[in-house]
C-alpha atoms as a PDB file:
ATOM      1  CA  UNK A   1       0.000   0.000   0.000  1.00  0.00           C
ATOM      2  CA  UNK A   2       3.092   2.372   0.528  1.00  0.00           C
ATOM      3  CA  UNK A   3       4.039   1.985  -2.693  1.00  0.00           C
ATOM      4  CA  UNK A   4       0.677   3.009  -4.212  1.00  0.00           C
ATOM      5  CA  UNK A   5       0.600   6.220  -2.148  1.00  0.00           C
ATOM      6  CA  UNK A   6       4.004   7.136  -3.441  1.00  0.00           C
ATOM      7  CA  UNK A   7       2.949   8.085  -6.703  1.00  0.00           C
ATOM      8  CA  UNK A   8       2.567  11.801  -7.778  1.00  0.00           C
ATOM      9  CA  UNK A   9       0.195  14.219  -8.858  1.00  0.00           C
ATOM     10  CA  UNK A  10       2.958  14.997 -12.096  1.00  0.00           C
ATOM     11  CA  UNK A  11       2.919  11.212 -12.436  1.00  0.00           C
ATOM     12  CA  UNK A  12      -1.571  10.955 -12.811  1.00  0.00           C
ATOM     13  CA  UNK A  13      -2.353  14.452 -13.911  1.00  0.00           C
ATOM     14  CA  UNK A  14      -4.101  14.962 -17.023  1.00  0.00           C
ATOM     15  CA  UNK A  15      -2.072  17.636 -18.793  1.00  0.00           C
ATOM     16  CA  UNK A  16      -4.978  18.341 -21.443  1.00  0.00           C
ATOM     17  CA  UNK A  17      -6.545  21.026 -19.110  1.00  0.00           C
ATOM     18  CA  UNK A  18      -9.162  22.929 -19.902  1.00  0.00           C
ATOM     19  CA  UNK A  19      -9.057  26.836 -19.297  1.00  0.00           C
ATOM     20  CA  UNK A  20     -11.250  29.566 -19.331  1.00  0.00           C
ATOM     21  CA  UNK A  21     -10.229  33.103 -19.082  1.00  0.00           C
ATOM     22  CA  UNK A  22     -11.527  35.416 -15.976  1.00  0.00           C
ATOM     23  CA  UNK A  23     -13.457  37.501 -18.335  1.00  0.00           C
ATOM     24  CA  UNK A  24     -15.260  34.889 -20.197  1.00  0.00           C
ATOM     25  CA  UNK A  25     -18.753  34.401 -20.235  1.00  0.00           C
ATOM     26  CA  UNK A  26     -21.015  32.464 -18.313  1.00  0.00           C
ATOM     27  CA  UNK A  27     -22.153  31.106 -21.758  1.00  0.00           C
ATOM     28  CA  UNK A  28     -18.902  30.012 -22.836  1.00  0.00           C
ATOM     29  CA  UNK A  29     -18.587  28.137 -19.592  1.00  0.00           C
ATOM     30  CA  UNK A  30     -21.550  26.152 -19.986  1.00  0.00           C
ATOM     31  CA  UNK A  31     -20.342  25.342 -23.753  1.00  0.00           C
ATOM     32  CA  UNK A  32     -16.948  24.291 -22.828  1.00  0.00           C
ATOM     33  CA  UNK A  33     -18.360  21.697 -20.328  1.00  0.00           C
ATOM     34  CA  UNK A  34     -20.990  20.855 -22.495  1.00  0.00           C
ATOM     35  CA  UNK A  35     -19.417  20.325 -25.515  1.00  0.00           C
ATOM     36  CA  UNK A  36     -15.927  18.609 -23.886  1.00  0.00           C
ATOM     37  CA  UNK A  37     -18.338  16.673 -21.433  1.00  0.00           C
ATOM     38  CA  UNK A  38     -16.241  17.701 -18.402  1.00  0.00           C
ATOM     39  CA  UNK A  39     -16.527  18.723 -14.992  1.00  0.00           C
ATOM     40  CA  UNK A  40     -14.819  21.627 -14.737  1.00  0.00           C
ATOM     41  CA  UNK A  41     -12.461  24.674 -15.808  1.00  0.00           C
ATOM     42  CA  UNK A  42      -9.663  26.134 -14.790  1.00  0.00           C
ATOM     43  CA  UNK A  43      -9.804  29.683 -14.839  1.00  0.00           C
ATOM     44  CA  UNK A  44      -6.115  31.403 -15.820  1.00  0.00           C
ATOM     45  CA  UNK A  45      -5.141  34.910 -16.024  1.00  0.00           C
ATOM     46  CA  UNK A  46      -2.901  36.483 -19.304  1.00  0.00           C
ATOM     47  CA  UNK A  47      -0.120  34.695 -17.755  1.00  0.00           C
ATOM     48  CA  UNK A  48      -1.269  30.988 -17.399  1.00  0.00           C
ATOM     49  CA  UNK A  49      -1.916  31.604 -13.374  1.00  0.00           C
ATOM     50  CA  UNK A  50      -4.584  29.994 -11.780  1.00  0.00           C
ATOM     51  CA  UNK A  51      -7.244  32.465 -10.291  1.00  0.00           C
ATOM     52  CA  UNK A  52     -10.052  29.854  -9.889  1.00  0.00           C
ATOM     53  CA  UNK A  53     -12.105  26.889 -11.141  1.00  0.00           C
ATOM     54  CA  UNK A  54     -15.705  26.843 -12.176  1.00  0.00           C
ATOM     55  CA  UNK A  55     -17.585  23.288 -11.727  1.00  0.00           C
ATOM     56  CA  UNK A  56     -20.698  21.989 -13.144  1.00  0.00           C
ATOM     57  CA  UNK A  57     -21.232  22.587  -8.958  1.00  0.00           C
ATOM     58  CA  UNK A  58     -20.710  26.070  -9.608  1.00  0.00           C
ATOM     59  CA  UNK A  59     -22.548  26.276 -12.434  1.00  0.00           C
ATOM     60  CA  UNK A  60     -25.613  24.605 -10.717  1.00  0.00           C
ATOM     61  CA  UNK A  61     -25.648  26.944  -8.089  1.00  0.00           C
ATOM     62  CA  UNK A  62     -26.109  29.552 -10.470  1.00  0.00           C
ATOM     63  CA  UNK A  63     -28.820  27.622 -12.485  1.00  0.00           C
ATOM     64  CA  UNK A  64     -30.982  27.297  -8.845  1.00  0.00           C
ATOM     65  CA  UNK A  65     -30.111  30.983  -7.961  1.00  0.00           C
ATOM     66  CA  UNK A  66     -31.651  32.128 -11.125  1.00  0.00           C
ATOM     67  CA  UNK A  67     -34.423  29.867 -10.514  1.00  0.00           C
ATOM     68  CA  UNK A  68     -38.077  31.653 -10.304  1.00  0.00           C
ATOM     69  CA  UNK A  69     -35.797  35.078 -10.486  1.00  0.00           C
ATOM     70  CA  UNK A  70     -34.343  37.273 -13.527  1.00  0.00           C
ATOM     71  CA  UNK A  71     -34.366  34.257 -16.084  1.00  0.00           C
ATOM     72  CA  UNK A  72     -37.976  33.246 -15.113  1.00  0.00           C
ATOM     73  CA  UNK A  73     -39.028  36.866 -14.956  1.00  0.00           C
ATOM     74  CA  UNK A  74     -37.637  37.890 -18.575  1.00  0.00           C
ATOM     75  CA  UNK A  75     -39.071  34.303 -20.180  1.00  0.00           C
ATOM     76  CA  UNK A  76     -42.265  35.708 -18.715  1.00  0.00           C
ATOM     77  CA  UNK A  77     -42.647  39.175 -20.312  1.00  0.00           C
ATOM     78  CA  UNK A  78     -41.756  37.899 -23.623  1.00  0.00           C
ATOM     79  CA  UNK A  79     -44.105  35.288 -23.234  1.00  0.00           C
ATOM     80  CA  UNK A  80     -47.122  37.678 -22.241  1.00  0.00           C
ATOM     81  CA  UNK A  81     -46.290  41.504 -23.682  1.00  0.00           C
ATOM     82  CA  UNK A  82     -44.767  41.854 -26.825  1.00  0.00           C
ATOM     83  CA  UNK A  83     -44.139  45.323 -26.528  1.00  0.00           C
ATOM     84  CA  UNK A  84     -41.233  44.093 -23.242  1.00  0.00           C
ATOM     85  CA  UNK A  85     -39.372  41.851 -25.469  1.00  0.00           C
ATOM     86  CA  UNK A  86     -37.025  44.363 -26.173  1.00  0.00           C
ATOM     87  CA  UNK A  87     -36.219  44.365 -22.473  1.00  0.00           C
ATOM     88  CA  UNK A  88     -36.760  41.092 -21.839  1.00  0.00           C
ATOM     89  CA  UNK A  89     -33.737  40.238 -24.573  1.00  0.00           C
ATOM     90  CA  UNK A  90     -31.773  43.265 -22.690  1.00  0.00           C
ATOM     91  CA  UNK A  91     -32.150  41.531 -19.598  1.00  0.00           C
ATOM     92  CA  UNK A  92     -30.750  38.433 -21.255  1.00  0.00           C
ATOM     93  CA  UNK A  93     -27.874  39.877 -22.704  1.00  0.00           C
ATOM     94  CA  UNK A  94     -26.986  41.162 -19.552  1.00  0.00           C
ATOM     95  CA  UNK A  95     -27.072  37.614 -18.205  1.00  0.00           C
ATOM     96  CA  UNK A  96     -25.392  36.353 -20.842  1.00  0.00           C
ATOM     97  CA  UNK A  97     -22.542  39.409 -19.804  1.00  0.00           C
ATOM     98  CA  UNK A  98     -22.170  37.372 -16.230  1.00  0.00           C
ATOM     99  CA  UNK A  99     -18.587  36.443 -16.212  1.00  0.00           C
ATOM    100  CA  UNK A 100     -16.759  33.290 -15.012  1.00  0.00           C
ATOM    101  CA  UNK A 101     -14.959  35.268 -12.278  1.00  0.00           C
ATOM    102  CA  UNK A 102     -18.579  35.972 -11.283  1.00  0.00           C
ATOM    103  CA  UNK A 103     -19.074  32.478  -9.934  1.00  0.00           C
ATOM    104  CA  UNK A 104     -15.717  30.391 -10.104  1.00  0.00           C
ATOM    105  CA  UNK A 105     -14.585  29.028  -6.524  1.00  0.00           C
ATOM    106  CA  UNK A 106     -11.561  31.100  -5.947  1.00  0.00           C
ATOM    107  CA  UNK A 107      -9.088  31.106  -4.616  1.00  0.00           C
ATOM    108  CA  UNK A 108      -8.460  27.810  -5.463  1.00  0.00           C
ATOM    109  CA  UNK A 109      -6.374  25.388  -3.415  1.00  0.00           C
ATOM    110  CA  UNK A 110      -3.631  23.560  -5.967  1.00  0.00           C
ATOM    111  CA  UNK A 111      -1.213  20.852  -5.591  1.00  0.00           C
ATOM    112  CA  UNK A 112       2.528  20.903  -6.940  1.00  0.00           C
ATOM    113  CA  UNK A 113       3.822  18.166  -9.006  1.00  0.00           C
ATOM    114  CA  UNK A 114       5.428  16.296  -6.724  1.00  0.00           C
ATOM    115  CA  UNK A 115       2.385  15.788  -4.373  1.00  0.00           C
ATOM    116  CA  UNK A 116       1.879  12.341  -3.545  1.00  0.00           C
ATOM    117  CA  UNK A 117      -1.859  10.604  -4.230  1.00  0.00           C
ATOM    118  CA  UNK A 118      -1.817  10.599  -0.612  1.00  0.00           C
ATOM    119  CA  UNK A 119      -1.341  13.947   0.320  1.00  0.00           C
ATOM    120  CA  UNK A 120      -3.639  14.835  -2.989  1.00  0.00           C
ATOM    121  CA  UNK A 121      -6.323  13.158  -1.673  1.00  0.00           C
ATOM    122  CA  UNK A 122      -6.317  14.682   1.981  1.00  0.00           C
ATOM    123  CA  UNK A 123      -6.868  17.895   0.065  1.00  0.00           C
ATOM    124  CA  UNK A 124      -9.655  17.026  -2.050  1.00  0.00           C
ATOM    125  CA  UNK A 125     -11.387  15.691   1.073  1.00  0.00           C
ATOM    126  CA  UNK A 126     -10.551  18.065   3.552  1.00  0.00           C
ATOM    127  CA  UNK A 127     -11.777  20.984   1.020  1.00  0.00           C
ATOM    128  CA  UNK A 128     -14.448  18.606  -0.597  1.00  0.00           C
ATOM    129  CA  UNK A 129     -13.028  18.897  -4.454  1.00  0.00           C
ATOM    130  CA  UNK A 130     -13.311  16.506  -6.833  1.00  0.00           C
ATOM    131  CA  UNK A 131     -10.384  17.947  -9.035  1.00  0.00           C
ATOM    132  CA  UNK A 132      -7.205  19.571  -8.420  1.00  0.00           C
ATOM    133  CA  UNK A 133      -5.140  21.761 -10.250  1.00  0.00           C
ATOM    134  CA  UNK A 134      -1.545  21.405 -10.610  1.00  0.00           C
ATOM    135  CA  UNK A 135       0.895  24.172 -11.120  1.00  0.00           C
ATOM    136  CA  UNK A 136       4.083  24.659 -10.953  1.00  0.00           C
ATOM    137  CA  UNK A 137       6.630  27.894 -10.495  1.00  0.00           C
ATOM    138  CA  UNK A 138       2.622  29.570 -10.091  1.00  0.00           C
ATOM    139  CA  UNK A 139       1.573  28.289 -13.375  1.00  0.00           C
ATOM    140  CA  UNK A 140      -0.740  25.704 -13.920  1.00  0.00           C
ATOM    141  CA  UNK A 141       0.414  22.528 -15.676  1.00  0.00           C
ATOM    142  CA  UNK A 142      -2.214  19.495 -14.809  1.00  0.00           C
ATOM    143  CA  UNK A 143      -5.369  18.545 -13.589  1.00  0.00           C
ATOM    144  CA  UNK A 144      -6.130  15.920 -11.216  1.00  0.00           C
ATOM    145  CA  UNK A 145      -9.191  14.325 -10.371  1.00  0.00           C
ATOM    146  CA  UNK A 146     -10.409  11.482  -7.925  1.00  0.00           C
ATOM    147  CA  UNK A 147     -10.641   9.210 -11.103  1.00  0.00           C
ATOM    148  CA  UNK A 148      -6.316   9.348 -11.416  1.00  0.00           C
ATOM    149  CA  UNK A 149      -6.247   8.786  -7.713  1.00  0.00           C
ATOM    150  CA  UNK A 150      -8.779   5.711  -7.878  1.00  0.00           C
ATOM    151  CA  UNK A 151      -6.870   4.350 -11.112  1.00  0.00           C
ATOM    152  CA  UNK A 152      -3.514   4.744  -9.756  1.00  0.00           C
ATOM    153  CA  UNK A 153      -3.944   2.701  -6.670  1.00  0.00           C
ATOM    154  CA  UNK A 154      -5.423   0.244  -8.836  1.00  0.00           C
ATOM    155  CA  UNK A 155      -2.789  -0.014 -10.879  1.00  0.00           C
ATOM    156  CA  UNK A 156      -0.475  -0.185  -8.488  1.00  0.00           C
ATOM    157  CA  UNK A 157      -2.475  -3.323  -6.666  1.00  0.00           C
END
C-alpha cells in the first residue's frame, strides 16, 4: 500500500486542461463543459496563473439561484407583452454578460507536481473537491481528479 501512495500528482495528472479566461462568459462556460463533457475549468489569467475553477457545482448553483428570479421573470414578459421583449432580450444579454470570475470558486487550493496521491487526496477531502489543479513555479500545468487517484492505486495493486 506504501508503494501506491508514493505516486505523484505529475505522475496521474491529465495535462490536457481545460481553461477559461476570468473575463469569459457564463455562456462560454456552460459550452466548454458541455461540448468537452467535463466537470470543470480552470480559470487562468494572461499569464497561465490559476485564479479559480468553475464546476458543473458552480454552475448549478447559479442555475438554482436564477431559478423563479431574472431568467424566469424575462421568459415571462416575452411570453405575455410583446411590446417588453425588447427588455426582456436586454435583460438576457446582460445575463449572458455574467462572467466566469462571477461564480468560479476562488481562490483555489492547488497541488505541486510532486504531491503524492496521498497527500492529494487529503486535500480534495478536507476541502471537498473533486479535481485539483496542478501548477508549478505559479503556473498551472495538470489537472487531477479522484478518477487518477482511484486508477492509480489500482494499478499499483
Amino acid at each position: 500500500m506504501t508503494e501506491r501512495l508514493s505516486v505523484t500528482a505529475e505522475q496521474i495528472m491529465l495535462t490536457d486542461v481545460p481553461t477559461l479566461k476570468m473575463d469569459a462568459s457564463i455562456s462560454e462556460a456552460i459550452d466548454l463543459l458541455a461540448d468537452d463533457q467535463i466537470a470543470c475549468a480552470v480559470v487562468v489569467d494572461e499569464s497561465h496563473k490559476t485564479r479559480g475553477i468553475v464546476t458543473e457545482r458552480d454552475l448549478l448553483a447559479l442555475a438554482e439561484d436564477l431559478e423563479g428570479t431574472h431568467l424566469a421573470k424575462v421568459l415571462k414578459k416575452m411570453l405575455q407583452e410583446e411590446h417588453h421583449i425588447f427588455d426582456a432580450m436586454r435583460g438576457l444579454r446582460n445575463m449572458a454578460a455574467t462572467t466566469v470570475s462571477d461564480v468560479a470558486s476562488s481562490p483555489v487550493k492547488c497541488a505541486e507536481p510532486d504531491m503524492t496521491i496521498g497527500q492529494l487526496a487529503s486535500i480534495m477531502e478536507t476541502f471537498d473537491y473533486r479535481q485539483l489543479p496542478v501548477v508549478k513555479d505559479g503556473r498551472l500545468v495538470g489537472l487531477v481528479g479522484r478518477q487518477e487517484i482511484i486508477r492509480a492505486i489500482a494499478d499499483k495493486a
